[in-house]
Protein backbone atom coordinates (compact mmCIF):
# COMPACT_ATOMS: atom_id res chain seq x y z
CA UNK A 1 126.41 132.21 165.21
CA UNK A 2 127.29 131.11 161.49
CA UNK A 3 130.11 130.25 159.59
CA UNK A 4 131.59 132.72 157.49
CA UNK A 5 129.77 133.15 154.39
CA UNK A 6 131.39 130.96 151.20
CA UNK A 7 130.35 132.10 147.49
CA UNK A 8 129.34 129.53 145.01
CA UNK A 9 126.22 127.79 143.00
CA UNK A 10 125.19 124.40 144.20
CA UNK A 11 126.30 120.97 142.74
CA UNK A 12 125.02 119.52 139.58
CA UNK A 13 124.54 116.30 141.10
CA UNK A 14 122.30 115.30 143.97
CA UNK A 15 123.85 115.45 147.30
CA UNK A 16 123.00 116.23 150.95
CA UNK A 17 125.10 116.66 154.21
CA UNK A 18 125.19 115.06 157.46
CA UNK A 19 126.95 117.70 159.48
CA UNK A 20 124.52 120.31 159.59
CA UNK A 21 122.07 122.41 158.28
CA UNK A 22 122.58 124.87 154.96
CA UNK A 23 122.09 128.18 154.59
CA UNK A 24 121.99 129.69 151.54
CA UNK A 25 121.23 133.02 150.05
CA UNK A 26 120.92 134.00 146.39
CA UNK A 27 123.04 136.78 145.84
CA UNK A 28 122.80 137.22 141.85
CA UNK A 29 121.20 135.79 138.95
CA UNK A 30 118.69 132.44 139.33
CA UNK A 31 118.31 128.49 139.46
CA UNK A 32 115.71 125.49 139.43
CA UNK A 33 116.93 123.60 142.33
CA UNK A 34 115.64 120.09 143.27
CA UNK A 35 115.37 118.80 146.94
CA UNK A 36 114.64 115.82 148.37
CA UNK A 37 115.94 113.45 145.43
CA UNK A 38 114.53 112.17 142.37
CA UNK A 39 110.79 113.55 141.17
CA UNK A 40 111.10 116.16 144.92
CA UNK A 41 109.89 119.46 144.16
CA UNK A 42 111.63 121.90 141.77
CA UNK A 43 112.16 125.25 142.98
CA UNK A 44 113.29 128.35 141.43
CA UNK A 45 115.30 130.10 143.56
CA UNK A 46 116.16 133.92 142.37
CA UNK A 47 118.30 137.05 143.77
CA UNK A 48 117.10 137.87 147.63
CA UNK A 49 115.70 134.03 147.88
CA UNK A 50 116.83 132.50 151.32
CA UNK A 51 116.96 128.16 150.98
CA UNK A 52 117.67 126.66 154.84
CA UNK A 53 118.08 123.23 153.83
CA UNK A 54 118.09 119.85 156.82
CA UNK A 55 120.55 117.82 156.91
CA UNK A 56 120.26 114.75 155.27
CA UNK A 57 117.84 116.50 152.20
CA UNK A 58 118.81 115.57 149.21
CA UNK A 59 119.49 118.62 146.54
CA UNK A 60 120.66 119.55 143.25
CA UNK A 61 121.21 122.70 141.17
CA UNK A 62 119.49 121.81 137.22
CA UNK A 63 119.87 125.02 135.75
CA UNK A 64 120.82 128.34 135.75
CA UNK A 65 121.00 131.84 134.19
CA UNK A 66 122.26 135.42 134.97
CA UNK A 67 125.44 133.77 136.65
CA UNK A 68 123.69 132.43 139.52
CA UNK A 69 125.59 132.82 143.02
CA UNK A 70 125.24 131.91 146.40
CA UNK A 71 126.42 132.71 150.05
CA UNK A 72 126.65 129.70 152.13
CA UNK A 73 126.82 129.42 155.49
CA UNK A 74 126.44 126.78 158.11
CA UNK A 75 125.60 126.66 161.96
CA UNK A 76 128.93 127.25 164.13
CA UNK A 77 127.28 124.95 166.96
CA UNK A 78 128.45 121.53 166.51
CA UNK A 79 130.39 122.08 163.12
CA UNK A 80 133.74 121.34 162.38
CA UNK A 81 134.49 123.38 160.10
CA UNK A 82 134.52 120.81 157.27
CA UNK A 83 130.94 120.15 155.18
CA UNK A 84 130.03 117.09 153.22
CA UNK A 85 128.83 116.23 150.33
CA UNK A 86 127.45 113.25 150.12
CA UNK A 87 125.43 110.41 147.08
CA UNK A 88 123.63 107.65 147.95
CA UNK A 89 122.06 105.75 150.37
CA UNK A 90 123.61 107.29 154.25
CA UNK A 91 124.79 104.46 156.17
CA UNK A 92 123.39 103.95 159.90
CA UNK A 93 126.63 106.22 161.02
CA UNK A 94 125.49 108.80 158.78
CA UNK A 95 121.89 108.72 159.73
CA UNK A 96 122.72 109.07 163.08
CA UNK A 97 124.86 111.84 162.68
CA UNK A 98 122.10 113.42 160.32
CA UNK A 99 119.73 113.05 164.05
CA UNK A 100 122.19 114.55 166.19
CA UNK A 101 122.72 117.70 164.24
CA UNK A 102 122.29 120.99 165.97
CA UNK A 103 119.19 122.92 164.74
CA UNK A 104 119.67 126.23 165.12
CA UNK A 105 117.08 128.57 166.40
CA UNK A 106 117.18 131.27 163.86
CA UNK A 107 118.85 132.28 160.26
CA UNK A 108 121.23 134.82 160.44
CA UNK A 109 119.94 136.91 157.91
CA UNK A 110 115.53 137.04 158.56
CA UNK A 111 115.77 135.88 161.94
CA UNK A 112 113.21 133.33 160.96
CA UNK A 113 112.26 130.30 163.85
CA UNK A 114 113.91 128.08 162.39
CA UNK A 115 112.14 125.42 165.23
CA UNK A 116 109.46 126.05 163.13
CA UNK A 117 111.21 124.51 159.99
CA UNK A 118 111.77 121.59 161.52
């Protein structure tokens, strides 16, 4: 199962977690969103848009409009309860953590393979 669903945007700075993976679903209004650091791919993400995002990948929201909202949610397998947010460079702790995390087999919300993601 999944976490119970929180409702936000996502942060203005790059960041990316080491506990697990992300789900998120655009629930109102729209966003370019950047993943995987510095000159990755910017995506516009818009109501009904579903964003799975690895841990350890790297995103920030640069815009929005239309008071852009989110559910999150993350994997109950192997979480704690207690995301992170993290800058920089992950130290060899975090890296390994980033290995270890449980990848779930679906999203909650598609039922897309998320194996497939991977």
């Amino acid at each position: 199962g999944w976490t119970d669903p929180w409702v936000w945007g996502i942060f203005t700075y790059h960041h990316y977690h080491t506990k697990a993976w992300e789900l998120l679903l655009c629930i109102r209004g729209q966003a370019q969103v950047q993943f995987g650091g510095d000159g990755g791919p910017i995506v516009d993400v818009g109501r009904g848009d579903l964003v799975l995002i690895p841990p350890g990948m790297a995103h920030i929201q640069l815009d929005d409009k239309g008071g852009f909202s989110l559910l999150g949610s993350y994997p109950k397998e192997g979480f704690d309860g207690h995301i992170d947010g993290l800058r920089g460079r992950p130290t060899t702790e975090q890296r390994e953590r980033i290995k270890s995390c449980y990848v779930p087999e679906c999203d909650p919300i598609f039922n897309l393979d998320v194996q497939q993601c991977n």
